[in-house]
N, C-alpha and C. Protein backbone atom coordinates (compact mmCIF):
# COMPACT_ATOMS: atom_id res chain seq x y z
N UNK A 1 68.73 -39.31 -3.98
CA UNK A 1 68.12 -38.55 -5.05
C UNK A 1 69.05 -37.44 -5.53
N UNK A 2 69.73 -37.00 -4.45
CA UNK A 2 70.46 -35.68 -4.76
C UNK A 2 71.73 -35.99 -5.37
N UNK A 3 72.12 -37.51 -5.35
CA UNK A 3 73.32 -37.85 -6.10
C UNK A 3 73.13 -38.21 -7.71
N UNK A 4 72.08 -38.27 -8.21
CA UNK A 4 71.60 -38.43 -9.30
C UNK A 4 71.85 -37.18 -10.45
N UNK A 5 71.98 -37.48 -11.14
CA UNK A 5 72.29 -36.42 -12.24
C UNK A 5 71.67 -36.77 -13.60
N UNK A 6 70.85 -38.08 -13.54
CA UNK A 6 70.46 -38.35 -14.85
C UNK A 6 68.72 -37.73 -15.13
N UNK A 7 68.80 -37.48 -16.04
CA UNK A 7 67.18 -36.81 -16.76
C UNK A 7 66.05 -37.81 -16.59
N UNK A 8 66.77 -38.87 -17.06
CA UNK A 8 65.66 -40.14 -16.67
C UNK A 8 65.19 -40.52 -15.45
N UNK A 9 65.67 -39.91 -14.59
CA UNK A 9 65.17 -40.17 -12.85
C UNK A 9 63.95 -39.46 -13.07
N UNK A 10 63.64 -38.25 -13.42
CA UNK A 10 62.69 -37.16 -13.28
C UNK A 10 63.01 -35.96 -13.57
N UNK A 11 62.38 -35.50 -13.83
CA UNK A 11 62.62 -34.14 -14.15
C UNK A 11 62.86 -33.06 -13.20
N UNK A 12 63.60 -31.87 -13.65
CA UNK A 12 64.15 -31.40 -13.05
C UNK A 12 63.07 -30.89 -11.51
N UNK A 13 61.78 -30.16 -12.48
CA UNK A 13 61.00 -29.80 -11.16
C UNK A 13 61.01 -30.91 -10.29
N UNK A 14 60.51 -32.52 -10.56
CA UNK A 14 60.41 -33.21 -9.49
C UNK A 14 61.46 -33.33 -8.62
N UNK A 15 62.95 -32.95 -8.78
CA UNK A 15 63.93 -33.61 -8.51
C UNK A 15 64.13 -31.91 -6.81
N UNK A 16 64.45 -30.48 -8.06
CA UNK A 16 64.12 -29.93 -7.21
C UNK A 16 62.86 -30.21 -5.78
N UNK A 17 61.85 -30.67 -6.00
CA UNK A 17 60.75 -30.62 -5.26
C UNK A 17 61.37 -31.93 -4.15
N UNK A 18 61.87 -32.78 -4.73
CA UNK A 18 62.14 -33.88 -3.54
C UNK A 18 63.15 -33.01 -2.68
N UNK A 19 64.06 -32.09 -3.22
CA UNK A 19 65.11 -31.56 -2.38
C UNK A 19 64.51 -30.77 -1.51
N UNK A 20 63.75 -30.43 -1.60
CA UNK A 20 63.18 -29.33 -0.80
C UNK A 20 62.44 -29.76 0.29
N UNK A 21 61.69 -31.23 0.21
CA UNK A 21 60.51 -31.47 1.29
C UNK A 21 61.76 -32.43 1.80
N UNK A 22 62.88 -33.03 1.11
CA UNK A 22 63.38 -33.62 2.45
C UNK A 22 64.54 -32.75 3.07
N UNK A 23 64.75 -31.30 2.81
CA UNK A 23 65.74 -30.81 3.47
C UNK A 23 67.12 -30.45 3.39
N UNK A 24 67.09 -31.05 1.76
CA UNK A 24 68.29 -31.00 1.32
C UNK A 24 69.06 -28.89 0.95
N UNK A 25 67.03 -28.77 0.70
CA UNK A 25 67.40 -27.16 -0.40
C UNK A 25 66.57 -26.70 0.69
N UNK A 26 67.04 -25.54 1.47
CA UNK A 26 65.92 -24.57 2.33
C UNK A 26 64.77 -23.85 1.60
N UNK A 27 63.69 -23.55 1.69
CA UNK A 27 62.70 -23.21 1.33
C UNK A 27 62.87 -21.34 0.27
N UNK A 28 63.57 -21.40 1.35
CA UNK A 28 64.66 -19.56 0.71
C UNK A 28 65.05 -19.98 -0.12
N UNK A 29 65.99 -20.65 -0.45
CA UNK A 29 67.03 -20.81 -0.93
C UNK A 29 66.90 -21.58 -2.95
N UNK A 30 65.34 -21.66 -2.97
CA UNK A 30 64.72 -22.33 -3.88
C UNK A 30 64.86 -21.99 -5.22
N UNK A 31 65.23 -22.28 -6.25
CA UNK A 31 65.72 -21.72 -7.57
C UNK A 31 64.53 -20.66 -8.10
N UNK A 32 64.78 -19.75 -8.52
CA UNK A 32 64.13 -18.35 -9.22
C UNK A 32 62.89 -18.79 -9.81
N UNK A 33 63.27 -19.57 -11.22
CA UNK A 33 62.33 -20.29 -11.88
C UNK A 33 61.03 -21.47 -11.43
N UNK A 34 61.24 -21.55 -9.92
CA UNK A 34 61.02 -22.55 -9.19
C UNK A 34 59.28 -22.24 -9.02
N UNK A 35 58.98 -20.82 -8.59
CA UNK A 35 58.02 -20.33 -8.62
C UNK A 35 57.25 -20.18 -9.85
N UNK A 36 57.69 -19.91 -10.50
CA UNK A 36 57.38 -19.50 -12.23
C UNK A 36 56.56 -20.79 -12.36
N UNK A 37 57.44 -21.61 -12.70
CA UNK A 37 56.85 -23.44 -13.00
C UNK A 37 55.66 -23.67 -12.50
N UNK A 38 55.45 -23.46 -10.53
CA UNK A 38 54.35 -23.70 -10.36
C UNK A 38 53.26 -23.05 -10.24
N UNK A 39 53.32 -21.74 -10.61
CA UNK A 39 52.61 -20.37 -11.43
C UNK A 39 51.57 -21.20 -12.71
N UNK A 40 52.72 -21.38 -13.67
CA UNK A 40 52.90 -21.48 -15.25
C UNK A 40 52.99 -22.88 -15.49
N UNK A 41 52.56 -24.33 -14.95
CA UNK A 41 53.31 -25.43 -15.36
C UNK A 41 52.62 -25.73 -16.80
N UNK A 42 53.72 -26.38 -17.21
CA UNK A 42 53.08 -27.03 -18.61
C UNK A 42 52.09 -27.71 -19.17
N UNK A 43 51.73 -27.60 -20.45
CA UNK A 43 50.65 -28.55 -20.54
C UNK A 43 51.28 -30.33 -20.67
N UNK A 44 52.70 -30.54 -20.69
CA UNK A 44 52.78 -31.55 -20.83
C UNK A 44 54.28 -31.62 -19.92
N UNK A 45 54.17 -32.53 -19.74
CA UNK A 45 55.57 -32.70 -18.69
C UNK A 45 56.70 -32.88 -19.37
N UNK A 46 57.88 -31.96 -19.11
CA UNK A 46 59.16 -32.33 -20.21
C UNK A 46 60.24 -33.28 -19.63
N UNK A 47 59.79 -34.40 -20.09
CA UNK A 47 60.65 -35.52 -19.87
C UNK A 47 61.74 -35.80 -21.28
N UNK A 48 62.26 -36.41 -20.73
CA UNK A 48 63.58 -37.01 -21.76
C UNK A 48 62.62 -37.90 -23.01
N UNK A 49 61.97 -38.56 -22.57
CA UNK A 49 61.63 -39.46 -23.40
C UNK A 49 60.65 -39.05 -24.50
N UNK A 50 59.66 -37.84 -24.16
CA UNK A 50 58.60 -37.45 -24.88
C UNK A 50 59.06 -37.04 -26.38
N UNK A 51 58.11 -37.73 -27.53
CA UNK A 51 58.57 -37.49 -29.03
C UNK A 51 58.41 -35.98 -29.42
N UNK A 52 59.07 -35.63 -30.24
CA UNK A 52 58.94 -34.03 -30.52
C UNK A 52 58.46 -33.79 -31.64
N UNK A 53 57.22 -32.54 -31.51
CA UNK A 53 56.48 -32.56 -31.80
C UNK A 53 56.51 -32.14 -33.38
N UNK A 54 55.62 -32.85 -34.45
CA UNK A 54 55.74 -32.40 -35.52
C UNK A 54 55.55 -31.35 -36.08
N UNK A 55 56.09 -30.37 -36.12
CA UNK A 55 55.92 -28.76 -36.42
C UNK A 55 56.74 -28.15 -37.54
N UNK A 56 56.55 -27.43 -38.44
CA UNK A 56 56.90 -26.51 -39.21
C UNK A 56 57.38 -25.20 -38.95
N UNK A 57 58.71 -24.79 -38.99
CA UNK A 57 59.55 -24.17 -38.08
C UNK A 57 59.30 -22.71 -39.03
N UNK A 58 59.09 -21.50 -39.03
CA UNK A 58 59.58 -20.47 -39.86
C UNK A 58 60.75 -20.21 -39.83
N UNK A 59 60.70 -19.29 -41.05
CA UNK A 59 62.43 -18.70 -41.64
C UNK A 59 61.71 -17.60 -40.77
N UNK A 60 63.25 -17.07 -39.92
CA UNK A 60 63.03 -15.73 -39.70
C UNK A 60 64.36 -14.95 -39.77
N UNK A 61 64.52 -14.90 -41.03
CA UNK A 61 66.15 -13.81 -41.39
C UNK A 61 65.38 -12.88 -41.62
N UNK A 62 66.09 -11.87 -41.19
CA UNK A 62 66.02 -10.59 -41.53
C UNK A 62 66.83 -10.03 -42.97
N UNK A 63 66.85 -8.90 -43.36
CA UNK A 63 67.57 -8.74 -44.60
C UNK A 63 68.62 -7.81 -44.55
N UNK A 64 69.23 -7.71 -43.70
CA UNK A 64 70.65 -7.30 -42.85
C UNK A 64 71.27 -8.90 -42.52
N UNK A 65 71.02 -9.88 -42.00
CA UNK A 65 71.68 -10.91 -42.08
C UNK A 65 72.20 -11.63 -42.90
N UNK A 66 72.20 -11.16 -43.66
CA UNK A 66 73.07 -11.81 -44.55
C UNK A 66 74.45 -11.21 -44.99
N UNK A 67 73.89 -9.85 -44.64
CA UNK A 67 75.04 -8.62 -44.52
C UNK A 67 76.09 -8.72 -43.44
N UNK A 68 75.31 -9.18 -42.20
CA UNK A 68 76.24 -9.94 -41.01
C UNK A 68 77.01 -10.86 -41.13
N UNK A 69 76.52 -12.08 -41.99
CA UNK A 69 77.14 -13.52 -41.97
C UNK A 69 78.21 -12.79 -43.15
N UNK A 70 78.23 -12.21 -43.90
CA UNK A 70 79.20 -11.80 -44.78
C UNK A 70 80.26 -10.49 -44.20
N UNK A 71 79.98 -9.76 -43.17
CA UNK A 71 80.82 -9.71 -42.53
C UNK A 71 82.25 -10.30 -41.39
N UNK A 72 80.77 -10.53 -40.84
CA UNK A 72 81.97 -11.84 -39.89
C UNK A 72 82.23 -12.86 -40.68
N UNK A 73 81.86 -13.45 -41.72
CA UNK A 73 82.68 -14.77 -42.47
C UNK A 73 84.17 -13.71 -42.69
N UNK A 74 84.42 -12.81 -43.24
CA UNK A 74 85.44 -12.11 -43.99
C UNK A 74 86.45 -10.84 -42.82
N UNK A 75 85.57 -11.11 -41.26
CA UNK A 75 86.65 -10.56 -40.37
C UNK A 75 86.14 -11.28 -38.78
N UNK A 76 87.56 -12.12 -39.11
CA UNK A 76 86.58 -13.14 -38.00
C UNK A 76 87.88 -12.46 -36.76
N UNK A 77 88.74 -11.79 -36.79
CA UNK A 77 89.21 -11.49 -35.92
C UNK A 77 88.64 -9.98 -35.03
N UNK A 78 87.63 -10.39 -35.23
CA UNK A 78 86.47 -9.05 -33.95
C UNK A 78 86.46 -9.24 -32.87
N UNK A 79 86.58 -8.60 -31.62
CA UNK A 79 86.10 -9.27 -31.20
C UNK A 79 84.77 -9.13 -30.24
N UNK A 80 84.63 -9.27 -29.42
CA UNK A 80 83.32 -9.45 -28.72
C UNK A 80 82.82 -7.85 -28.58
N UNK A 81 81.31 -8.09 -28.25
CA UNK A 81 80.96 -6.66 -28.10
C UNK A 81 79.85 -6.43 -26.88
N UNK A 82 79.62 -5.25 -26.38
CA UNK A 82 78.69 -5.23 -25.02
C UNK A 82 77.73 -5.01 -25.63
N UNK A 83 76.45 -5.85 -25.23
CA UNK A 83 75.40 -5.64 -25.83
C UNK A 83 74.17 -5.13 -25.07
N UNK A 84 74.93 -4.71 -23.74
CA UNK A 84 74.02 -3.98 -22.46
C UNK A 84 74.25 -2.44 -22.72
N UNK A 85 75.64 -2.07 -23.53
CA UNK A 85 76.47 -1.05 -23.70
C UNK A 85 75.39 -0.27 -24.85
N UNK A 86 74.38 0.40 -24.94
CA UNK A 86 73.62 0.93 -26.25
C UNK A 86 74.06 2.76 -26.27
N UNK A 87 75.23 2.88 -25.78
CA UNK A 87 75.47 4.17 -25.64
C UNK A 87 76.08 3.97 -27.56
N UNK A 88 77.39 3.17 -27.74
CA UNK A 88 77.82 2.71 -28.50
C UNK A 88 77.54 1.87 -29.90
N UNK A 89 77.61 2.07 -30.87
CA UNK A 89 77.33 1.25 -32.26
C UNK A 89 78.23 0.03 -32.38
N UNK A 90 77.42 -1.11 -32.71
CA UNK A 90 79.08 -2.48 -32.81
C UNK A 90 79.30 -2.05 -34.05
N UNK A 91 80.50 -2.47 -34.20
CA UNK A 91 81.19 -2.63 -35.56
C UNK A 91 80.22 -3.26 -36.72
N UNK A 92 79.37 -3.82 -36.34
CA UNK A 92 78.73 -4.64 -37.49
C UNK A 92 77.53 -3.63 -37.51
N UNK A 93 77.07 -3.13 -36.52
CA UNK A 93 76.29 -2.25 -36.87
C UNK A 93 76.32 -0.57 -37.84
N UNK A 94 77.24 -0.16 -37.80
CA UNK A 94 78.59 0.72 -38.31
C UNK A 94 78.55 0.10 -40.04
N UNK A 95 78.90 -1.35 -39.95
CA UNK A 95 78.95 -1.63 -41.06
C UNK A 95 77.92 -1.22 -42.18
N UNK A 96 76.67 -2.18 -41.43
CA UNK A 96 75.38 -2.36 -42.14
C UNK A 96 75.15 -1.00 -42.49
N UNK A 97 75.35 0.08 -41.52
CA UNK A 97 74.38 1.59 -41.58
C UNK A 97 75.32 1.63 -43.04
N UNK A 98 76.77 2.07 -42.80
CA UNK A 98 77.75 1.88 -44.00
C UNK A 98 77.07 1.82 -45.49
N UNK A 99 77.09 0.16 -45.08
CA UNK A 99 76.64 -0.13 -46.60
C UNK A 99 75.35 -0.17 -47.40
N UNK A 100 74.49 0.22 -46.66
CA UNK A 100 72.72 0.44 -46.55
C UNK A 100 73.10 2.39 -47.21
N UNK A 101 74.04 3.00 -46.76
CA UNK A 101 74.17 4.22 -47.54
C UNK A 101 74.32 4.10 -48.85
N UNK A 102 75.57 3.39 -48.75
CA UNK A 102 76.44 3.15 -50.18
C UNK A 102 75.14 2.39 -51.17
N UNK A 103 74.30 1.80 -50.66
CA UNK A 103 73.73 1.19 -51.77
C UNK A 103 72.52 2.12 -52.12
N UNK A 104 72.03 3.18 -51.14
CA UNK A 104 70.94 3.66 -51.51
C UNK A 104 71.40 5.07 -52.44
N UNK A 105 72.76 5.19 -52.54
CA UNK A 105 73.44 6.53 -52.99
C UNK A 105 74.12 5.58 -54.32
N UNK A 106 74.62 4.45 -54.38
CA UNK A 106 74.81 3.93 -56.12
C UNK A 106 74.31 2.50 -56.36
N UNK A 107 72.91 2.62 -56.58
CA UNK A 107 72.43 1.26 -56.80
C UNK A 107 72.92 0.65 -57.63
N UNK A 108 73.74 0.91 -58.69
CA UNK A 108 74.68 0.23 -60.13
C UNK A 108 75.54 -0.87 -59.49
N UNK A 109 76.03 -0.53 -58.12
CA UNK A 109 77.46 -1.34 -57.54
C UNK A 109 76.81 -3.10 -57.36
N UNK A 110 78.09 -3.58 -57.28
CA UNK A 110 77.66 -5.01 -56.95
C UNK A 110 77.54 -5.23 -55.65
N UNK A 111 77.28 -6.31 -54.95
CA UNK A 111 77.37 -6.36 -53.37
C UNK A 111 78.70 -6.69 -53.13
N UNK A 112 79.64 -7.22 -53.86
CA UNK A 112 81.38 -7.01 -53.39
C UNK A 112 81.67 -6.07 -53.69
N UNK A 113 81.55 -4.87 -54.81
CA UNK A 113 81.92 -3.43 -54.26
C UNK A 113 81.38 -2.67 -53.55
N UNK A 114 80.45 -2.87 -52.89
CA UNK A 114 79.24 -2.38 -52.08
C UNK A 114 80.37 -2.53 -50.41
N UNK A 115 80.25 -4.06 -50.25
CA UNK A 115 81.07 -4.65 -49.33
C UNK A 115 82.52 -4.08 -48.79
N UNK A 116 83.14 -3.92 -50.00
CA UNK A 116 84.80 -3.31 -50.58
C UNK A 116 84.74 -1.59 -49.50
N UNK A 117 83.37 -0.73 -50.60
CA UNK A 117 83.49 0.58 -50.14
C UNK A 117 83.11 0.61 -48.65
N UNK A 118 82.17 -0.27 -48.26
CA UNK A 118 81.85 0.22 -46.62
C UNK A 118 82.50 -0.13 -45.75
N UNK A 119 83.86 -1.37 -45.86
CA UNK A 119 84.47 -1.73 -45.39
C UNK A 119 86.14 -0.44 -45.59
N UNK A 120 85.94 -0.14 -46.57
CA UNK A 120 86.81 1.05 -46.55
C UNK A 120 86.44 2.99 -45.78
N UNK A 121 85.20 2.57 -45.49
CA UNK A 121 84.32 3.64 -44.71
C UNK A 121 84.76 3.41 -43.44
N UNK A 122 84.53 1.97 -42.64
CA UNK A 122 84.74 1.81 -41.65
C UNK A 122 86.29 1.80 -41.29
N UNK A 123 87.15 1.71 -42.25
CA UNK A 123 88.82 1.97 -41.68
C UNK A 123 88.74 3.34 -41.75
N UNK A 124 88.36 4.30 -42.44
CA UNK A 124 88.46 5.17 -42.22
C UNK A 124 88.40 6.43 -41.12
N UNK A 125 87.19 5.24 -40.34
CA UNK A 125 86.21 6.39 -39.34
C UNK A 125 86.96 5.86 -38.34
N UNK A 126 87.45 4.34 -38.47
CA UNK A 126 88.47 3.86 -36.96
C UNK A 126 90.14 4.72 -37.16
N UNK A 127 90.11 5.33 -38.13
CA UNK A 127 91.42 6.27 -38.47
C UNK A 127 91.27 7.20 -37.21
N UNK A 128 89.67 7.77 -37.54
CA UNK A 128 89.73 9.13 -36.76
C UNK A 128 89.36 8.57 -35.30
N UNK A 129 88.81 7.68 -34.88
CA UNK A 129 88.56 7.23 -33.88
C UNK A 129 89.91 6.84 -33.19
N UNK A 130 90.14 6.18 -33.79
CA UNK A 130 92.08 5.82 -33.14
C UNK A 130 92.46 7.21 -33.19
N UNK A 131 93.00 8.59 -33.37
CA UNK A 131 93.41 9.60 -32.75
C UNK A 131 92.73 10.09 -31.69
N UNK A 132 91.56 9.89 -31.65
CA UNK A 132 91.22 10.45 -30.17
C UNK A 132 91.63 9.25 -29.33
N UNK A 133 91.35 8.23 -29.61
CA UNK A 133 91.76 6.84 -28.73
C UNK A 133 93.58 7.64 -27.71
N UNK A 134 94.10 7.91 -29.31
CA UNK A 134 95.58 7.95 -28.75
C UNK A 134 95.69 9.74 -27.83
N UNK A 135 94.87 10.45 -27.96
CA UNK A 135 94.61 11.23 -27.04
C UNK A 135 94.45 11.30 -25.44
N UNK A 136 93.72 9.98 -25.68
CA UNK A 136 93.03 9.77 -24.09
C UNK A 136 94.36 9.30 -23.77
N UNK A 137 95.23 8.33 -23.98
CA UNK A 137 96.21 7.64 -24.00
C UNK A 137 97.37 8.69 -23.18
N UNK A 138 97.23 9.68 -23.95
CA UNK A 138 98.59 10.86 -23.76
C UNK A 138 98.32 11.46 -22.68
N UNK A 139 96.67 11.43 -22.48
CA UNK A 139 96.42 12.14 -21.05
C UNK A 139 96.43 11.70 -20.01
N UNK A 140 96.30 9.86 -20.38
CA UNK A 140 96.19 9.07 -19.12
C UNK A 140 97.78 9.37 -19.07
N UNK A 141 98.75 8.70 -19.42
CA UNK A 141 100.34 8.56 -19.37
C UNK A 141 100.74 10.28 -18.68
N UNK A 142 100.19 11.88 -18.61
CA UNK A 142 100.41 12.42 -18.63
C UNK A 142 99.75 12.81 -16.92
N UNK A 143 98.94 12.04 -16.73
CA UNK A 143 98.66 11.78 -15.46
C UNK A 143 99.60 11.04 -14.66
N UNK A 144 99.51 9.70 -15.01
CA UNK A 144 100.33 9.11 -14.37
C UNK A 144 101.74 9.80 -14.33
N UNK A 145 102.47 10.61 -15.01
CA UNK A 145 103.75 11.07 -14.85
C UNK A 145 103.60 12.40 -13.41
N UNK A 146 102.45 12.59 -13.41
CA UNK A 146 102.09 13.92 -12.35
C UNK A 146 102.30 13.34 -11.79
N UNK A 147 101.84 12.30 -11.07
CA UNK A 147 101.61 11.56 -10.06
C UNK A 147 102.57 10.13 -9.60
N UNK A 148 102.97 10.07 -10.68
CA UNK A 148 104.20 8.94 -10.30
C UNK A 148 105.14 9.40 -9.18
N UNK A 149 105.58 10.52 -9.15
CA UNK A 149 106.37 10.19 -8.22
C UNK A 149 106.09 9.40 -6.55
N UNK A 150 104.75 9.96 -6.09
CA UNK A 150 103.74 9.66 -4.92
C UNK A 150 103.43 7.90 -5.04
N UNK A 151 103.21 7.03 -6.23
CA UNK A 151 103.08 5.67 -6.19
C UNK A 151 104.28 5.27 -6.33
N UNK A 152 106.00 5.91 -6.82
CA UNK A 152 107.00 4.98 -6.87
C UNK A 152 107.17 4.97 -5.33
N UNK A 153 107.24 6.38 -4.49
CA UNK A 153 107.73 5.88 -3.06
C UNK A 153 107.16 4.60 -2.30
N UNK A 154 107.81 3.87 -1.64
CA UNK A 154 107.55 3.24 -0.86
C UNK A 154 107.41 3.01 0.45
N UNK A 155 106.32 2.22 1.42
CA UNK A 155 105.96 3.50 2.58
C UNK A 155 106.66 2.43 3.56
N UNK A 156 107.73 3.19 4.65
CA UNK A 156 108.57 2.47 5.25
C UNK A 156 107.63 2.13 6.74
N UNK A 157 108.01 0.55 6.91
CA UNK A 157 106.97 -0.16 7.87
C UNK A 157 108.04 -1.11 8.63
N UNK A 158 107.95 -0.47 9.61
CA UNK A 158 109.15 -1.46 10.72
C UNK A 158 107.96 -2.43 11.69
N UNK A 159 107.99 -3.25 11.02
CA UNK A 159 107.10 -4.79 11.62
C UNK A 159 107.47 -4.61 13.18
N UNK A 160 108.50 -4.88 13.98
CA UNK A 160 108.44 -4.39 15.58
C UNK A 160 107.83 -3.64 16.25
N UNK A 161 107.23 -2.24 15.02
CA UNK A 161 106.18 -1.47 15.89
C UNK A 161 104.90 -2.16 15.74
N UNK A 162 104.48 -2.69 15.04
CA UNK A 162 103.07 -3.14 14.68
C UNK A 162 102.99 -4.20 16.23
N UNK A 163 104.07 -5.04 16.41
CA UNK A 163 103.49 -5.98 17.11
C UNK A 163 104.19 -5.67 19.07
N UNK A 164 104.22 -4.45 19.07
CA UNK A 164 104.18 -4.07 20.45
C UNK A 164 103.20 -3.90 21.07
N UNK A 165 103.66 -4.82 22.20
CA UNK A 165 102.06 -5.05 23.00
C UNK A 165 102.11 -3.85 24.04
């Protein structure tokens, strides 16, 4: 059973559940969700084969997304951002606030000069942001020069003492 990897054997709960009563998975050792399932099981069993169901999906954009997809289409070299990190604004967020100003301060503009000016907002503010960046920089390097001399030495180790019995 445990060499199996296909969906069509059973599903995952059953497959977990055989591992467990014959010994394969310790009772500890039982996947997180494992409990949940038999808490919460479904009203219908999710097998591979079952038809899906006929449903009517909603739109759910927001009206900043589109402001997004037209960012990142036009700077795809970003890159990733912490999204556990909420001390911090992402760049796209920066943007939107940006251009959500610019439009409520000259509603006349188009959305490519709209786009143009907040994207020229945001080089701006990474202007001033990059000098403190290069601050920290001067202080780290200004550390390390205090202290370099103590990590270039090297600490002399005569292997014959270590292994005297």
């Amino acid at each position: 059973m445990a060499g199996s990897r296909l969906e069509k054997v059973g599903t995952i709960y059953s497959r977990t559940t055989g591992l467990i009563r014959s010994g394969a998975i310790n009772w500890a050792d039982r996947p997180l969700w494992y409990d949940v399932y038999e808490a919460f099981p479904p009203k219908e069993e999710p097998r591979f084969d079952r038809p899906a169901p006929n449903m009517t999906l909603k739109k759910i954009f927001y009206e900043e997304d589109k402001l997004r997809a037209m960012f990142h289409r036009n700077n795809k070299h970003l890159g990733s951002s912490n999204m556990f990190n909420n001390k911090y604004k992402s760049l796209t967020q920066k943007f939107i606030e940006a251009y959500r100003k610019l439009e409520s301060e000259n509603p006349e503009y188009t959305e490519e000069g709209l786009y143009k000016r907040a994207i020229e907002m945001l080089r701006r503010d990474k202007e001033v942001d990059n000098r403190s960046e290069e601050e920290v920089i001067s202080l780290s390097e200004a550390f390390r020069e205090a202290t370099g001399n103590r990590s270039k030495e090297k600490p002399q180790i005569d292997l014959s003492t270590i292994f005297k019995e």
